[in-house]
Protein backbone atom coordinates (compact mmCIF):
# COMPACT_ATOMS: atom_id res chain seq x y z
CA UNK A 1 -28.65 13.19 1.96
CA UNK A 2 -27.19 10.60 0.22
CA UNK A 3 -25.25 7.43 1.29
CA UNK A 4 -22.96 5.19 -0.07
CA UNK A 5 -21.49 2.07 0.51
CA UNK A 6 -18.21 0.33 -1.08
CA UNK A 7 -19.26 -3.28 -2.35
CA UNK A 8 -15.97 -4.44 -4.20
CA UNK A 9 -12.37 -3.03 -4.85
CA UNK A 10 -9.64 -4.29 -6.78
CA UNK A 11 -6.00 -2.75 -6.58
CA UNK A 12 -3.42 -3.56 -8.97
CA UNK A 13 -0.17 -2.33 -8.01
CA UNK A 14 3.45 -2.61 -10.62
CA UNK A 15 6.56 -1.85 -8.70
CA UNK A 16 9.82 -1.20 -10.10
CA UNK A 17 12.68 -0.89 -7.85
CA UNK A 18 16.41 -2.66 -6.95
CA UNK A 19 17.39 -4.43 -3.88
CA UNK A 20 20.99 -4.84 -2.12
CA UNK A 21 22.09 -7.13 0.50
CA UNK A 22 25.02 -7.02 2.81
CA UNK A 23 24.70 -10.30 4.45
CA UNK A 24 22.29 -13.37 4.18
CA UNK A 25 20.73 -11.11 7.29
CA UNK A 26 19.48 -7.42 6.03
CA UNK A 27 18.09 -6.73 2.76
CA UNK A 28 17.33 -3.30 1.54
CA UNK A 29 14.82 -2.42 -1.13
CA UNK A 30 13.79 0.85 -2.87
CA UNK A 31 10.80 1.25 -5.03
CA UNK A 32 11.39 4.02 -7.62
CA UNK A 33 8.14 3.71 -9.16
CA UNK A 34 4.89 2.09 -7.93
CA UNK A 35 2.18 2.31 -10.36
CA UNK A 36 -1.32 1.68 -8.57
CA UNK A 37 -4.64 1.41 -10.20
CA UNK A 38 -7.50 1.54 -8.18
CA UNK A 39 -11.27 0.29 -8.73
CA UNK A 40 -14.50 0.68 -6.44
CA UNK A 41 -17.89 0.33 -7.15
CA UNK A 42 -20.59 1.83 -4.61
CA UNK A 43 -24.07 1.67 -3.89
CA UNK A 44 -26.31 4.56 -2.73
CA UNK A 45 -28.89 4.16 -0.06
CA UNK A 46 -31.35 4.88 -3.18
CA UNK A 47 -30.13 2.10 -4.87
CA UNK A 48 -27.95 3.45 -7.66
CA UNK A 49 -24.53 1.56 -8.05
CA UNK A 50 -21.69 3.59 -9.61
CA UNK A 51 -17.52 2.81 -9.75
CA UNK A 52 -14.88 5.48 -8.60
CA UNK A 53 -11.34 4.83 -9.54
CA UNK A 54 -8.19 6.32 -9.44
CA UNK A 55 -4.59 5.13 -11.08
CA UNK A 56 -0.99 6.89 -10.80
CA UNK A 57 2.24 6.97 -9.67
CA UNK A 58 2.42 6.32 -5.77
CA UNK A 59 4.70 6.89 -3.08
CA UNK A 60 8.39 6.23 -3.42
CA UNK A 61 9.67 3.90 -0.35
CA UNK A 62 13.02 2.07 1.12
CA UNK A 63 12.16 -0.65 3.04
CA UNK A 64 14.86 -2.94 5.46
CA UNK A 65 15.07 -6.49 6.24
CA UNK A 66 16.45 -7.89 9.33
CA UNK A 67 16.40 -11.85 10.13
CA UNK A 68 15.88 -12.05 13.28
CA UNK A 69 15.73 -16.16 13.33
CA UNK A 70 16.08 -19.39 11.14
CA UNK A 71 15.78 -22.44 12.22
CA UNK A 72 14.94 -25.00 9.49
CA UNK A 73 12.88 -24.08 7.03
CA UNK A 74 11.57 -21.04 9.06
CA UNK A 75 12.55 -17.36 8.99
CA UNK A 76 11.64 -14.21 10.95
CA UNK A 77 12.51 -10.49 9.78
CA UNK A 78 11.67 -7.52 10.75
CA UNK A 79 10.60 -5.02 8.82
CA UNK A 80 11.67 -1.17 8.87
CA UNK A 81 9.79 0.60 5.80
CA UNK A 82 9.85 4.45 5.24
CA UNK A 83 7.30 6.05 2.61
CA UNK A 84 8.55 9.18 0.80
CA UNK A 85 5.41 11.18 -0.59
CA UNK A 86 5.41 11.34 -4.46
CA UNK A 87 1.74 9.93 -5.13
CA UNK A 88 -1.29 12.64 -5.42
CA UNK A 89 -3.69 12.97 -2.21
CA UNK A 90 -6.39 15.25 -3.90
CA UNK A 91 -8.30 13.76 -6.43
CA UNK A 92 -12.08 13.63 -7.61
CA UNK A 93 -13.92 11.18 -9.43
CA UNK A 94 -17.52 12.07 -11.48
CA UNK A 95 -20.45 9.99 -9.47
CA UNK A 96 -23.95 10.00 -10.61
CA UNK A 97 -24.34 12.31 -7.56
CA UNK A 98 -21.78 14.99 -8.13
CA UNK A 99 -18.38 15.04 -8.90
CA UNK A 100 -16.52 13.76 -5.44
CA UNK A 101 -13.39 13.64 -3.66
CA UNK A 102 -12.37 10.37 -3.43
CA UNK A 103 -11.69 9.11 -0.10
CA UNK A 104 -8.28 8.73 1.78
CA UNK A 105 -8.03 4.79 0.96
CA UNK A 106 -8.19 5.52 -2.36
CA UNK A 107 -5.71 8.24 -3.39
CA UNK A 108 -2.51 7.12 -4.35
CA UNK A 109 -0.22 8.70 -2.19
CA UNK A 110 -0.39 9.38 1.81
CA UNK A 111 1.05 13.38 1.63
CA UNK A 112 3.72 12.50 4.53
CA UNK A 113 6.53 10.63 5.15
CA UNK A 114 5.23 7.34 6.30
CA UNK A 115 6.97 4.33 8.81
CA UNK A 116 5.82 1.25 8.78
CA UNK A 117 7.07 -1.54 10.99
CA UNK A 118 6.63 -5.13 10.44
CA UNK A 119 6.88 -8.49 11.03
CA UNK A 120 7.50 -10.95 8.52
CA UNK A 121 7.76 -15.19 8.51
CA UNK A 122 8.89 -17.17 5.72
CA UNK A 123 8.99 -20.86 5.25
CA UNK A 124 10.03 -22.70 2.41
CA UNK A 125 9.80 -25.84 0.90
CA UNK A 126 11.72 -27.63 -1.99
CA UNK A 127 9.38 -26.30 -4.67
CA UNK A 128 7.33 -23.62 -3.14
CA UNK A 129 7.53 -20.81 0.23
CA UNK A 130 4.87 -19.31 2.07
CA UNK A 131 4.79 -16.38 4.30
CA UNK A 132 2.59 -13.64 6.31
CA UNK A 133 3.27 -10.23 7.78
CA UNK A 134 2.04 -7.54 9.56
CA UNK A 135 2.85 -4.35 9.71
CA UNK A 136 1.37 -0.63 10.80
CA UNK A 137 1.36 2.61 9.53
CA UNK A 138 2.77 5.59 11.83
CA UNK A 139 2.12 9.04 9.13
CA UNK A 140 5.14 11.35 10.60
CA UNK A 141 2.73 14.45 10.18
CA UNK A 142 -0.75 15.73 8.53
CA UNK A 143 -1.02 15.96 4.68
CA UNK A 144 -2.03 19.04 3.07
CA UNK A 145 -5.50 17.65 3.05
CA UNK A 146 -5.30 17.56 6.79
């Protein structure tokens, strides 16, 4: 039986979407189209290194911002994001072994209507900002590839 191993990935992802704010508290965003481009290369327990990769159009999402503090240079939101499934969940890629399904990480959409809450800080300086988040993924229900 063979095994494999990821040993690099690089995503690209282009997003094109519009944002609208009612206040200097909530932001709302919606991506219209998110174009992904994905990039793995393997190796099998025999030794044979091979890429799988996979590039479309992903999931359409809305996505709210709520600051929550500011003091200073310091901001907290949170983050309210819902995923709308428009990207493909079922594609192969050719592998010196067989063509394969490519696994769930690497398709470009989830198959459900996705939540994802989140936590974001910002802090900013005169010339630059920095930042970090975290957020989770809740999937609603089971894709059609279960």
């Amino acid at each position: 039986m063979v095994q494999v191993a990821p040993t690099e990935e690089d995503v690209s992802e282009h997003i094109i979407g519009a944002s609208w704010s009612s206040s200097d508290r909530l932001t709302v965003q919606v991506s219209f189209v998110a174009f992904k481009d994905i990039e793995r290369d393997y190796v099998a327990n025999d030794g044979t290194r091979f890429e799988m990769d996979n590039d479309g159009v992903g999931d359409i999402a809305v996505v709210a911002y709520w600051r929550t503090f500011r003091q200073g240079r310091h901001q907290f939101y949170l983050q309210g994001r819902f995923s709308l499934p428009s990207g493909k969940t079922d594609e192969d890629s050719s592998t010196p072994f067989g063509n394969w399904r490519l696994p769930y990480c690497m398709q470009i959409g989830s198959g459900t209507v996705d939540f994802l809450p989140g936590i974001v800080y910002m802090g900013q300086a005169q010339f630059f900002s920095w930042g970090a988040s975290a957020t989770g993924t809740l999937h609603i229900a089971e894709n059609s590839e279960d």
